[in-house]
Structure formats: structure tokens, C-alpha cells
N, C-alpha and C. Protein backbone atom coordinates (compact mmCIF):
# COMPACT_ATOMS: atom_id res chain seq x y z
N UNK A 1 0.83 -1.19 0.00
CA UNK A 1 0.00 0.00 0.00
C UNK A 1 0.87 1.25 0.00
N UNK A 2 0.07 2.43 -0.86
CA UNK A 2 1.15 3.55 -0.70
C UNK A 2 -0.16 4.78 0.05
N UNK A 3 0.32 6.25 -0.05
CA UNK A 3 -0.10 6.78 0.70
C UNK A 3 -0.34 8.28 -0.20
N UNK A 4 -1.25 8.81 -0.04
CA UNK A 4 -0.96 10.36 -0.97
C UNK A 4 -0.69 11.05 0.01
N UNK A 5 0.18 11.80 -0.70
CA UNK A 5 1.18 12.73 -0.17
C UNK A 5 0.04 14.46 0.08
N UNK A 6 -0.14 14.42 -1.15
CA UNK A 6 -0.74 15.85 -1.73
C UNK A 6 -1.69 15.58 -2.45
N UNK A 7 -2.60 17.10 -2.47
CA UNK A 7 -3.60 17.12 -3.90
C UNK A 7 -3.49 18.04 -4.54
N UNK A 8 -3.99 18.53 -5.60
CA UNK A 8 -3.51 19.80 -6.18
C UNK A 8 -4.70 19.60 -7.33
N UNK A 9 -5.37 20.97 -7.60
CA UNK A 9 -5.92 20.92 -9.05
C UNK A 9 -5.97 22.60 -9.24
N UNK A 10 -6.11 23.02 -10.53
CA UNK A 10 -6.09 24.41 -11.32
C UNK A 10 -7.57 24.74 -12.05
N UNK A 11 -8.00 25.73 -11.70
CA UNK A 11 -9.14 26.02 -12.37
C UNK A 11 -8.60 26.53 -13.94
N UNK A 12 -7.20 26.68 -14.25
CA UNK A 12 -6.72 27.52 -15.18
C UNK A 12 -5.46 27.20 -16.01
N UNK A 13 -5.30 27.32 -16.91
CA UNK A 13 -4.37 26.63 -18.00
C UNK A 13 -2.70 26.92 -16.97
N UNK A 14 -2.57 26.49 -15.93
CA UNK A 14 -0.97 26.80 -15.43
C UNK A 14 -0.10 25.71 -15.28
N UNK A 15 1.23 25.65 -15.15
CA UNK A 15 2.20 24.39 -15.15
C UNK A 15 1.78 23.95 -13.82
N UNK A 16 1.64 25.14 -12.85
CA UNK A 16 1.88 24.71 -11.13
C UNK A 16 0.41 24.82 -11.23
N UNK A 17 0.01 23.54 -10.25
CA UNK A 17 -1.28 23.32 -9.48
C UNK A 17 -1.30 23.29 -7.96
N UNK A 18 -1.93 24.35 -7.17
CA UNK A 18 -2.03 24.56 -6.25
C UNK A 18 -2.22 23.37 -4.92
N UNK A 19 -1.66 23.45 -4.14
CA UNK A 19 -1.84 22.08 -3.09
C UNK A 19 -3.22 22.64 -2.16
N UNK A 20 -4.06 21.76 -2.51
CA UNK A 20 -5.21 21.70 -1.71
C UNK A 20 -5.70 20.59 -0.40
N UNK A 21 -6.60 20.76 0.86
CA UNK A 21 -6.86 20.25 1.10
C UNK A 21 -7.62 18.65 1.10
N UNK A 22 -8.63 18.87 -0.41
CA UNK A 22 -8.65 18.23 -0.75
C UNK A 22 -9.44 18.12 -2.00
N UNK A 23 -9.31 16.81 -2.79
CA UNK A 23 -10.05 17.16 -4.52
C UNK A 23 -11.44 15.98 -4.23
N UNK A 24 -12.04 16.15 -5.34
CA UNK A 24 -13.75 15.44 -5.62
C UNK A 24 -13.31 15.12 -6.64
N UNK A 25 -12.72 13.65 -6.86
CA UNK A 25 -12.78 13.05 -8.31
C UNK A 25 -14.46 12.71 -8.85
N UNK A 26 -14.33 12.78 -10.11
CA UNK A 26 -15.59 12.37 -10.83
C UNK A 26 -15.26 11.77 -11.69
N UNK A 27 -16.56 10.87 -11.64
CA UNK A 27 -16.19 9.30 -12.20
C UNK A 27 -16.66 10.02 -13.84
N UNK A 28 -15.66 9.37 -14.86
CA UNK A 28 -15.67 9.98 -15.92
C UNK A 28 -15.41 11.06 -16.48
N UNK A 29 -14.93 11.93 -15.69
CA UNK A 29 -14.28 13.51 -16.22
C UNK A 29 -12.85 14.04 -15.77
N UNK A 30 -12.35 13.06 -14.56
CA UNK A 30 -11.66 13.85 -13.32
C UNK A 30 -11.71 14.64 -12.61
N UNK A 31 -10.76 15.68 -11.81
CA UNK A 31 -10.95 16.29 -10.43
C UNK A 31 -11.82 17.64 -10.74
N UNK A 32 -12.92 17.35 -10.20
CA UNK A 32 -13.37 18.82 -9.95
C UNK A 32 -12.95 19.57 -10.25
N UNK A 33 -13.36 20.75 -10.88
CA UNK A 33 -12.69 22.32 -10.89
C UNK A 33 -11.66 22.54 -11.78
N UNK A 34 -11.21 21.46 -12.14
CA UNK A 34 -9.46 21.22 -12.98
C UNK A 34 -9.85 21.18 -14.22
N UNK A 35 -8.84 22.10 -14.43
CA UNK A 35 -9.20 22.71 -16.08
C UNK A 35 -9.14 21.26 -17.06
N UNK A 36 -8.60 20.04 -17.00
CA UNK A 36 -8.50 19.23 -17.49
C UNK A 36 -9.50 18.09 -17.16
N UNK A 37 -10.63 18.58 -16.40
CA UNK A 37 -11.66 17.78 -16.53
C UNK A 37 -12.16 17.28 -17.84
N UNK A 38 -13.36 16.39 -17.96
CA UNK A 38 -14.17 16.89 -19.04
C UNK A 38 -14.11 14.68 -19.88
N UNK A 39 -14.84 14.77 -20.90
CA UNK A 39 -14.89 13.30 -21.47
C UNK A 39 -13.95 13.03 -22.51
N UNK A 40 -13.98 14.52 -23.28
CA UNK A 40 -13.00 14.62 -24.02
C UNK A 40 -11.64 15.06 -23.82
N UNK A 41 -10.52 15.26 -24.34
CA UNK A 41 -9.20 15.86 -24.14
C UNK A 41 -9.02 17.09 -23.73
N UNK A 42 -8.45 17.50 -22.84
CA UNK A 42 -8.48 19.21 -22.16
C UNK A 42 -7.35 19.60 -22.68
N UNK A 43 -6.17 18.58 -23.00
CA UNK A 43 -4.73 19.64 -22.88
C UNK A 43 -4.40 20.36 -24.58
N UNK A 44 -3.77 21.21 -24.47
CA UNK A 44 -4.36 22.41 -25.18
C UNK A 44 -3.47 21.79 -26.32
N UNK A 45 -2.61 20.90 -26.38
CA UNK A 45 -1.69 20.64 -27.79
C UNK A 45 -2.66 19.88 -28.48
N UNK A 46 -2.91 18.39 -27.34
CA UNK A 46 -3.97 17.61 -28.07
C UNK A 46 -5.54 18.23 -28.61
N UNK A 47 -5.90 19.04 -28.06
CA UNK A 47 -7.37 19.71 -28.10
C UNK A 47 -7.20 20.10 -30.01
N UNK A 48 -5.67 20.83 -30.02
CA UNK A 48 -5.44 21.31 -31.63
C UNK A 48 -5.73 20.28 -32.54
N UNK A 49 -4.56 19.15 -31.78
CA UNK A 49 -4.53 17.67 -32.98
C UNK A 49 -6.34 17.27 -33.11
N UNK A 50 -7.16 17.28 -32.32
CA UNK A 50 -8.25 16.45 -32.36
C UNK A 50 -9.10 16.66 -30.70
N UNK A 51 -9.98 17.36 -30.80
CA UNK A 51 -10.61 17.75 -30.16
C UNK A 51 -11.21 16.85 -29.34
N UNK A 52 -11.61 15.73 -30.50
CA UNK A 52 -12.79 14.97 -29.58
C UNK A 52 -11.77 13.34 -29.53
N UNK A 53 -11.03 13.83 -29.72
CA UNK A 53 -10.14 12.25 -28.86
C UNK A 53 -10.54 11.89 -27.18
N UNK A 54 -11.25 11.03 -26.76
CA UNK A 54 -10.90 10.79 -25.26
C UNK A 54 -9.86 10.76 -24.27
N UNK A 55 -10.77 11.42 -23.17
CA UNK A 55 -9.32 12.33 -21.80
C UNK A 55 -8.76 11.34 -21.25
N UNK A 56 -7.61 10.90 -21.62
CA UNK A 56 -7.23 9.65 -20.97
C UNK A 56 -6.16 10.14 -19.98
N UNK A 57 -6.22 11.52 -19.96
CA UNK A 57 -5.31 12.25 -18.68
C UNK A 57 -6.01 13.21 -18.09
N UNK A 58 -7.10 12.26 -17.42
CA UNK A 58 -8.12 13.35 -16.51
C UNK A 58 -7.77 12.93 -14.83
N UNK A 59 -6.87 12.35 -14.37
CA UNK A 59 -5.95 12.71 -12.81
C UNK A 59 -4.66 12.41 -13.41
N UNK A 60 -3.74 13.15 -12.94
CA UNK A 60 -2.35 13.16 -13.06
C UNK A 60 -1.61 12.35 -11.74
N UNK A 61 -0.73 11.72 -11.38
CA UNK A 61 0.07 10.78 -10.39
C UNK A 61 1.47 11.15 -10.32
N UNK A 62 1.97 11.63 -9.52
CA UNK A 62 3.23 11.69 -9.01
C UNK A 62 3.78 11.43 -7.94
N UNK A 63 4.85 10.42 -7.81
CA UNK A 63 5.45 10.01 -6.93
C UNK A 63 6.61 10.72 -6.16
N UNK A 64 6.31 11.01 -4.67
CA UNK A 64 7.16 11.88 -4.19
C UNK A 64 8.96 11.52 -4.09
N UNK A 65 8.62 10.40 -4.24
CA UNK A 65 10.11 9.69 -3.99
C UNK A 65 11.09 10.56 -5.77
N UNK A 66 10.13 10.87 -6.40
CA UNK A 66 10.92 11.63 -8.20
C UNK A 66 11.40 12.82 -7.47
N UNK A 67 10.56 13.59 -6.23
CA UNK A 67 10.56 15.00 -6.08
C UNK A 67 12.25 14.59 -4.93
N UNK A 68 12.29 13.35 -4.10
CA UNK A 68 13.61 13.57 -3.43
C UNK A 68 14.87 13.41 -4.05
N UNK A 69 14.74 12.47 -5.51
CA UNK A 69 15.74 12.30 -6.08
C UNK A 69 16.21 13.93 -7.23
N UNK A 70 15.45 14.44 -7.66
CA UNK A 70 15.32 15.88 -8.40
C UNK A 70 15.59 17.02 -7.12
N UNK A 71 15.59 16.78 -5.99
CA UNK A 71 16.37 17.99 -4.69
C UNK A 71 17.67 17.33 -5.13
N UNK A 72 17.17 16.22 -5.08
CA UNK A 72 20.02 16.01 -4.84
C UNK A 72 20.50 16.37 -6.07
N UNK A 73 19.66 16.35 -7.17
CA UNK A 73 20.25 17.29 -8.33
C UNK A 73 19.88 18.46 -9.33
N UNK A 74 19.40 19.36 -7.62
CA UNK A 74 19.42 20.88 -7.70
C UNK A 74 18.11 21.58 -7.93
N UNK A 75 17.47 20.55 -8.06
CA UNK A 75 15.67 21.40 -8.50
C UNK A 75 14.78 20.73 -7.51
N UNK A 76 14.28 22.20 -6.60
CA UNK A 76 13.53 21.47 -5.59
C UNK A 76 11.82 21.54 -6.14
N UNK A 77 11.31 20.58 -6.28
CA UNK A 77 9.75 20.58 -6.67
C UNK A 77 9.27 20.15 -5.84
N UNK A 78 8.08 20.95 -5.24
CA UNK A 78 7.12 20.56 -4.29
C UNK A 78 5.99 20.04 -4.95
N UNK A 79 5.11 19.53 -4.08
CA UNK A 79 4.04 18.76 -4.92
C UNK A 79 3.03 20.00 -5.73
N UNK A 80 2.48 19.23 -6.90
CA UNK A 80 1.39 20.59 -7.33
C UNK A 80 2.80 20.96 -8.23
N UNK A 81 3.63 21.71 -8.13
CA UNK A 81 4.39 22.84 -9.09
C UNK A 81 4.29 21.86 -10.67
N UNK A 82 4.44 20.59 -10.63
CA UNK A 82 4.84 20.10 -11.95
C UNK A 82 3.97 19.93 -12.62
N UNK A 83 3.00 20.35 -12.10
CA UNK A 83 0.97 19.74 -12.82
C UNK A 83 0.14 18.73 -12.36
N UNK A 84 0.62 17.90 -11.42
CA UNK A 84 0.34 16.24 -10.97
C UNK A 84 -0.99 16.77 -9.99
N UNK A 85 -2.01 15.77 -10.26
CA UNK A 85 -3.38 16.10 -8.93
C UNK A 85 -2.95 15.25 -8.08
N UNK A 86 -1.87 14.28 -7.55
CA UNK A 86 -2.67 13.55 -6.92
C UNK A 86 -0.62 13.04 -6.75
N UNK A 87 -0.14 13.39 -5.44
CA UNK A 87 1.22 13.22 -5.10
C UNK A 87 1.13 11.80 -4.52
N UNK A 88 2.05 10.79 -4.55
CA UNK A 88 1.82 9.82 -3.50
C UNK A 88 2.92 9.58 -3.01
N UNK A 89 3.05 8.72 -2.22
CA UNK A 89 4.45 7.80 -1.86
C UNK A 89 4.38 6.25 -1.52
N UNK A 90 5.38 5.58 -1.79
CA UNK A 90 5.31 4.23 -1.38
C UNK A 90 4.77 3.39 -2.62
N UNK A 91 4.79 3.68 -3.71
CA UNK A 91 4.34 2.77 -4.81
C UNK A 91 4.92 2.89 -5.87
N UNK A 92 5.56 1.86 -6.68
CA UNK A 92 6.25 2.44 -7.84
C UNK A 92 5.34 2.65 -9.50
N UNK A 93 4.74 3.58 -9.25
CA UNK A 93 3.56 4.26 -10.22
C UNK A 93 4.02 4.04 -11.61
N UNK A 94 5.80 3.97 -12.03
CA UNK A 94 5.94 4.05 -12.98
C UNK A 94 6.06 2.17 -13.62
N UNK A 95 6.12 1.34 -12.32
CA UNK A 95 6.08 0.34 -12.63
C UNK A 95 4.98 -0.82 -12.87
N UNK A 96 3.80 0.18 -12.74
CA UNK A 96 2.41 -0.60 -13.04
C UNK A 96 2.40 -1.01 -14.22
N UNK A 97 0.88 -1.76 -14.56
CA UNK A 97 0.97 -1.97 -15.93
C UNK A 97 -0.35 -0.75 -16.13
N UNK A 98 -0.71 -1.39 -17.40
CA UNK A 98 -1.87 -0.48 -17.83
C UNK A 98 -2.64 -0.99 -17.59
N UNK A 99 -3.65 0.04 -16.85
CA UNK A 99 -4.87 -1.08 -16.54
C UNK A 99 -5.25 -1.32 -15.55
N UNK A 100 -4.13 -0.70 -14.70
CA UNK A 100 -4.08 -1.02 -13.39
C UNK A 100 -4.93 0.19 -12.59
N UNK A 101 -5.99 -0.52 -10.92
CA UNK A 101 -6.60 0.41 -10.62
C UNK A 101 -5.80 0.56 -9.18
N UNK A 102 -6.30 2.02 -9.29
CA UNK A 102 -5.54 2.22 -7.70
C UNK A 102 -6.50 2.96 -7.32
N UNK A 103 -7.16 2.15 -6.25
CA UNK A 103 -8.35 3.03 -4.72
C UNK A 103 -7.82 3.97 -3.88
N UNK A 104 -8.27 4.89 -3.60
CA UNK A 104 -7.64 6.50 -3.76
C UNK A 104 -8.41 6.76 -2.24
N UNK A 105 -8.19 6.26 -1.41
CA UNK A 105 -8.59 7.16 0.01
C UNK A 105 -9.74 6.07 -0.17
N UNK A 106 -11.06 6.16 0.44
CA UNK A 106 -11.97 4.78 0.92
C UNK A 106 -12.90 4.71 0.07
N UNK A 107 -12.89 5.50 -1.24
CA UNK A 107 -13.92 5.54 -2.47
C UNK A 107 -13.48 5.54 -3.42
N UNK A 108 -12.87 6.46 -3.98
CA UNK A 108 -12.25 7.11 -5.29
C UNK A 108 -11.56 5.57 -5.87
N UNK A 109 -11.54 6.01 -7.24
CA UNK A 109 -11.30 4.31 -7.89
C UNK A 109 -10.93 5.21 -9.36
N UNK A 110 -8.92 5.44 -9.63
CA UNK A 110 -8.63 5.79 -10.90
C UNK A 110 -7.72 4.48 -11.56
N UNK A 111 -8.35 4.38 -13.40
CA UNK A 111 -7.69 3.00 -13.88
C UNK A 111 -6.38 3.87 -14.53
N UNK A 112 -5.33 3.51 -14.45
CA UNK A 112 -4.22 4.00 -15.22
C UNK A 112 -3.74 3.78 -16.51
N UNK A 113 -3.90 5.08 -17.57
CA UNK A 113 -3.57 4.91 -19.05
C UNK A 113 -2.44 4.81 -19.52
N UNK A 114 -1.60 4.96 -18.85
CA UNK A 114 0.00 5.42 -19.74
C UNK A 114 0.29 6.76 -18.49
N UNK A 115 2.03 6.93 -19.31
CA UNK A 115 3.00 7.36 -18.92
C UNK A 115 2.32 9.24 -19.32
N UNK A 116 2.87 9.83 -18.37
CA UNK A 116 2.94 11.44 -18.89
C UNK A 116 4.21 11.94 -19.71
N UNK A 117 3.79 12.70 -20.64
CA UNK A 117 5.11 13.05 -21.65
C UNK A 117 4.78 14.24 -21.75
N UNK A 118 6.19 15.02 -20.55
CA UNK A 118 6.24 16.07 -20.39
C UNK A 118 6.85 16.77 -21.56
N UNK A 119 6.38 18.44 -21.59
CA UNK A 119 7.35 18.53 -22.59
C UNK A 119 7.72 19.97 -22.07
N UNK A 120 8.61 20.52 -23.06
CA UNK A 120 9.37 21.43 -22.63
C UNK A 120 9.42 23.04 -21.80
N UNK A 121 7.83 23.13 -21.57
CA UNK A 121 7.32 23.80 -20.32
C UNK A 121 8.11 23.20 -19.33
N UNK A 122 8.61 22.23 -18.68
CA UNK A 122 9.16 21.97 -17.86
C UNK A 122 10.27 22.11 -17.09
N UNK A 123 11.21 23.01 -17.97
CA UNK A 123 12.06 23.60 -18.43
C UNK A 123 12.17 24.65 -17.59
N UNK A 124 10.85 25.60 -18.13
CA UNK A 124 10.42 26.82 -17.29
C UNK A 124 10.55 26.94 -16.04
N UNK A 125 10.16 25.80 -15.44
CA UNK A 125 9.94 26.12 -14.09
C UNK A 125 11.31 25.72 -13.38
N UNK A 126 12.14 24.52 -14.11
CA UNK A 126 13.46 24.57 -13.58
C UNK A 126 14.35 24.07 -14.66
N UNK A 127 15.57 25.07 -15.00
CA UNK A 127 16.19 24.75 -15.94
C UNK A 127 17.48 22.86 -15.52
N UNK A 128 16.58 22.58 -17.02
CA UNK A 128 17.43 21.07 -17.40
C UNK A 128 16.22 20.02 -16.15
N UNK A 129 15.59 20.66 -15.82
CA UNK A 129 14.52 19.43 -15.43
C UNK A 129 13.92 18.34 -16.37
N UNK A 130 13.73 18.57 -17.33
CA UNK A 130 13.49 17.79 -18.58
C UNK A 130 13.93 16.69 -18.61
N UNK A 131 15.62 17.16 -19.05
CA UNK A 131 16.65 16.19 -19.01
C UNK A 131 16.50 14.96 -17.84
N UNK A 132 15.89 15.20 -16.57
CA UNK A 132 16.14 14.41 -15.59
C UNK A 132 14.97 13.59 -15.40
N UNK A 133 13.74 14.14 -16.22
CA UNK A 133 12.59 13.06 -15.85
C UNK A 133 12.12 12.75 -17.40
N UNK A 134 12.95 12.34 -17.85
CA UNK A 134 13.20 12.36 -19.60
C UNK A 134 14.08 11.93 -20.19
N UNK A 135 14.41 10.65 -20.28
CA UNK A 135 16.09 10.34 -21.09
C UNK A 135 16.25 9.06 -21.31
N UNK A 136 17.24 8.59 -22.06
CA UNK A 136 17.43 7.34 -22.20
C UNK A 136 18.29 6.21 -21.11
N UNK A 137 16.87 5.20 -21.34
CA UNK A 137 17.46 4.32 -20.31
C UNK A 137 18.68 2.91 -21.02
N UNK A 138 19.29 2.24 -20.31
CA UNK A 138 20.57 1.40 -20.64
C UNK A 138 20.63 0.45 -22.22
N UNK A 139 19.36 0.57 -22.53
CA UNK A 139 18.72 0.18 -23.63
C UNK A 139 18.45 0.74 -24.62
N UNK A 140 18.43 2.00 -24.79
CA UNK A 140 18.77 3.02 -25.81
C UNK A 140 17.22 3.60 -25.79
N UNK A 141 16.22 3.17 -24.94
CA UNK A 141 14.69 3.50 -25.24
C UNK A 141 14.71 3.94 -23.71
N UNK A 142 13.47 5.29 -24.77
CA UNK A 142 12.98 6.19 -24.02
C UNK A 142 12.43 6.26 -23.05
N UNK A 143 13.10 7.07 -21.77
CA UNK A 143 12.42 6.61 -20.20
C UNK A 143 11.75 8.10 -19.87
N UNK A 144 10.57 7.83 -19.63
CA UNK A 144 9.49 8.77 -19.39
C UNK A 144 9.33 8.36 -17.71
N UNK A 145 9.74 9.83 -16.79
CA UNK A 145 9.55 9.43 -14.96
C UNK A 145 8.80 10.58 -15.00
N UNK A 146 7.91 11.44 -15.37
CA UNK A 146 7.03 12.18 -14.70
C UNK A 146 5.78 11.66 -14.16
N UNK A 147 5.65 10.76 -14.20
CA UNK A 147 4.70 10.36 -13.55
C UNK A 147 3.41 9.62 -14.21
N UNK A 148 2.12 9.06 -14.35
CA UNK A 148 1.54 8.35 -14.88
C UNK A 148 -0.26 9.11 -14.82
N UNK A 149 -1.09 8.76 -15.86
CA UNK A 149 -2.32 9.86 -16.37
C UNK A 149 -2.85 8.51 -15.52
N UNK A 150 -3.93 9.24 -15.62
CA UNK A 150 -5.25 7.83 -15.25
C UNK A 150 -6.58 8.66 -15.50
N UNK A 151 -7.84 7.72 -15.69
CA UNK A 151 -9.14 7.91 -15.77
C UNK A 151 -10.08 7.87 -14.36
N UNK A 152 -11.13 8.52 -14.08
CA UNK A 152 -11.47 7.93 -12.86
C UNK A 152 -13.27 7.13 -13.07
N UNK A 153 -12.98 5.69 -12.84
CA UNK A 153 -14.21 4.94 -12.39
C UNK A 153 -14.99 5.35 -11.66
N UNK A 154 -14.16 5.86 -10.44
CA UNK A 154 -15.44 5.56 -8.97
C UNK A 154 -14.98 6.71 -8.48
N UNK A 155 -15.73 8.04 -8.99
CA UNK A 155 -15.71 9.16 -7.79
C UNK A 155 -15.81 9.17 -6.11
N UNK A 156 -14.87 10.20 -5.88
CA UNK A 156 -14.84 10.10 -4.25
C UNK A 156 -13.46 11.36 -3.71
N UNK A 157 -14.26 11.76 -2.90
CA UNK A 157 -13.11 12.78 -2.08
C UNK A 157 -12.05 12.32 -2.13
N UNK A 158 -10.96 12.87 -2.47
CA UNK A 158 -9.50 12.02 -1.67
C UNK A 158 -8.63 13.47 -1.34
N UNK A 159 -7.66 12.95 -0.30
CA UNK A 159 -7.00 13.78 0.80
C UNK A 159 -5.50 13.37 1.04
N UNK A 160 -5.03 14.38 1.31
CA UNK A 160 -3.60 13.79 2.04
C UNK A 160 -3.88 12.74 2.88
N UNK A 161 -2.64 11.89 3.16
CA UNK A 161 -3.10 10.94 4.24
C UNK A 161 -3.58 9.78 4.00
N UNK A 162 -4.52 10.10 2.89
CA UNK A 162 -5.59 8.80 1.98
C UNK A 162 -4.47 7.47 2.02
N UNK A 163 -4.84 5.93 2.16
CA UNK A 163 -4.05 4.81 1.19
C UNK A 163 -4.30 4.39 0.35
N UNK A 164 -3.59 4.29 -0.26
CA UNK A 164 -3.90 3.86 -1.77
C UNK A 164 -3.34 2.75 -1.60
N UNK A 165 -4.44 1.85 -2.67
CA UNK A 165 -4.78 0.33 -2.46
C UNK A 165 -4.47 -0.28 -4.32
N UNK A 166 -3.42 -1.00 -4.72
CA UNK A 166 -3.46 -1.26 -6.11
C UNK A 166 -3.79 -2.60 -6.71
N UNK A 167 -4.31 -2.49 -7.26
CA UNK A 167 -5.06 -3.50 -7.70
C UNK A 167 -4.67 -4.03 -9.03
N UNK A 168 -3.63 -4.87 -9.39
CA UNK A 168 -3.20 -5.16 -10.80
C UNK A 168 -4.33 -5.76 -11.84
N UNK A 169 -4.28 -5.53 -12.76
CA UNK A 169 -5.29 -6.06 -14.05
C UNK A 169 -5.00 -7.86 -14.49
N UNK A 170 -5.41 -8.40 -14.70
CA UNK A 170 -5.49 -9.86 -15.24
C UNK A 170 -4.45 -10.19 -16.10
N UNK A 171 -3.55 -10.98 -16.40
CA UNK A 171 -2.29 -11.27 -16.86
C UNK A 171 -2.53 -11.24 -18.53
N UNK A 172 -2.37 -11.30 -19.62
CA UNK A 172 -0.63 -10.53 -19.43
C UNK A 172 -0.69 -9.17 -19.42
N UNK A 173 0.21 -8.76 -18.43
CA UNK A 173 0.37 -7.37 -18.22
C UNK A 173 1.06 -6.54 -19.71
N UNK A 174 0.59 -5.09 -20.07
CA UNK A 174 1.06 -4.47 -20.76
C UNK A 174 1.79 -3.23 -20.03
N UNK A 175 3.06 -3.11 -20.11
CA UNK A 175 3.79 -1.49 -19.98
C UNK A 175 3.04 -0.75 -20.25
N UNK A 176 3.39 0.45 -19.44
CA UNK A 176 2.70 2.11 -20.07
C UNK A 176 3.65 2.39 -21.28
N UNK A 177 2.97 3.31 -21.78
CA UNK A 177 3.29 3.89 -22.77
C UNK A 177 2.78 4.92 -22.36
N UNK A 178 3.18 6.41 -23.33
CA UNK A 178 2.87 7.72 -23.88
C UNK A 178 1.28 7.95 -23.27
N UNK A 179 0.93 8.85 -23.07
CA UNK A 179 -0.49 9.53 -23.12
C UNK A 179 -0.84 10.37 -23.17
């Protein structure tokens, strides 16, 4: 079991999302209030490519354990600044498969689509951050650590403090990919 750290959502197109007490996922749109709610795609590159593609990044996941390893090399990110709703600790988010659900405090129920592919806004907020949650791994293929999108099933408050409960999908497992 892991634990959320933080919550964070933006009524407004910004990189940093504010740390809140707490968010109202909704089943089928994501967090309340967050500009990236909705059935269809919110984020403003994809909205250009194709409007009515489905939001398969309606809660964002970040693992706090990315934010201690990114302090020892020089960029301190608190939860919320990188865009993520939903901070945790104690789970390796990037090592799920797809598909996978994770119970979010004693209701909330998000299935996970794929990897987040940050792009060079990221930059902005700390120079060569990119580089560090972005690069190639020993294999010559592309390692994406910002963290992982998900959909939400089962609306429900969730809070700091919350445990998160994961629930793997039926064998054979597929890797994340892109989203």
C-alpha cells in the first residue's frame, strides 16, 4: 500500500497546481474544478490535434520519492508545481501496468492509461529538469519518470493521508506507454 502525499488541481491553464486540502474526483471527467476535466481531451496541444479524442489524462500521479531524487540534483519541486493532482508515496507508479486500478482514500477508484510526456514547459519552471525526468534508459529506449495519467471509475473525495490500495489487471500485463 502507498499513501498520498498531496492534492492539487487548477481552475486555469498553469504548469503549477495549487496544493489543496482536498479534490472530488468524478467518475468519468476527473478532479473537480481542474481545467483538465471533461470526457474529451483538455490539454491544449492535443485539443489542436483532435478535439474529440478521449481524456485519458483526466488525474495526473506523481510520486514523491521523483521529487527527493530531483532535490540532490538541484531542482527542488514541491508537490502541485509540476501539474500532478494527486502526489503519493510508497508505490512504484511508474512500474504498473496499464490497466491497473488504484483506490484513492476509501472511495475514489482511478484506472491508469499510460506514462505522462512532459514537454518542454518543464524547463520553465526549472532549468534542465526535462533532461532528468526524460532520457534514455541502458537500452537506448525512451524513459518517461514524470509520472503516470489515469481515468477515474469511482468518484470520491480524496485527501492527504488517503491509502492507496493497487489492484493489478489480469495477466498478461502491458507497460505504459505515452499519453
Amino acid at each position: 500500500m502507498g499513501v498520498v502525499t498531496a492534492v492539487s488541481r487548477s481552475e486555469e491553464y498553469t504548469f503549477t497546481k495549487p496544493v489543496r486540502s482536498s479534490i472530488t474526483l468524478l467518475a468519468g471527467l476527473g478532479v473537480e474544478g481542474d481545467v483538465h476535466q471533461g470526457v474529451t481531451v483538455k490539454h491544449r496541444s492535443r485539443v489542436a490535434q483532435d478535439p474529440t479524442q478521449p481524456n485519458l489524462r483526466q488525474v495526473h500521479l506523481m510520486h514523491a520519492e521523483l521529487f527527493d531524487e530531483l532535490r540532490d540534483k538541484g531542482h527542488a519541486v514541491e508537490p502541485g508545481q509540476i501539474g500532478e493532482n494527486v502526489t503519493t508515496r510508497g508505490i512504484d507508479l511508474l512500474g504498473l501496468p496499464t490497466g491497473t486500478l488504484l483506490h484513492l482514500g476509501p472511495e475514489a477508484v482511478v484506472e491508469v492509461t499510460g506514462l505522462r510526456n512532459p514537454c518542454v514547459q518543464i524547463d520553465g519552471f526549472s532549468k534542465g529538469l526535462l533532461k532528468e525526468v526524460v532520457g534514455k534508459g541502458a537500452d537506448g529506449e525512451l524513459v518517461r519518470r514524470a509520472g503516470i495519467m489515469s481515468v477515474v471509475l469511482v468518484g470520491g473525495v480524496v485527501r492527504p493521508g488517503d491509502e492507496i490500495r493497487v489492484e493489478l489487471p489480469a495477466e498478461p500485463h502491458r507497460p505504459l506507454e505515452k499519453v
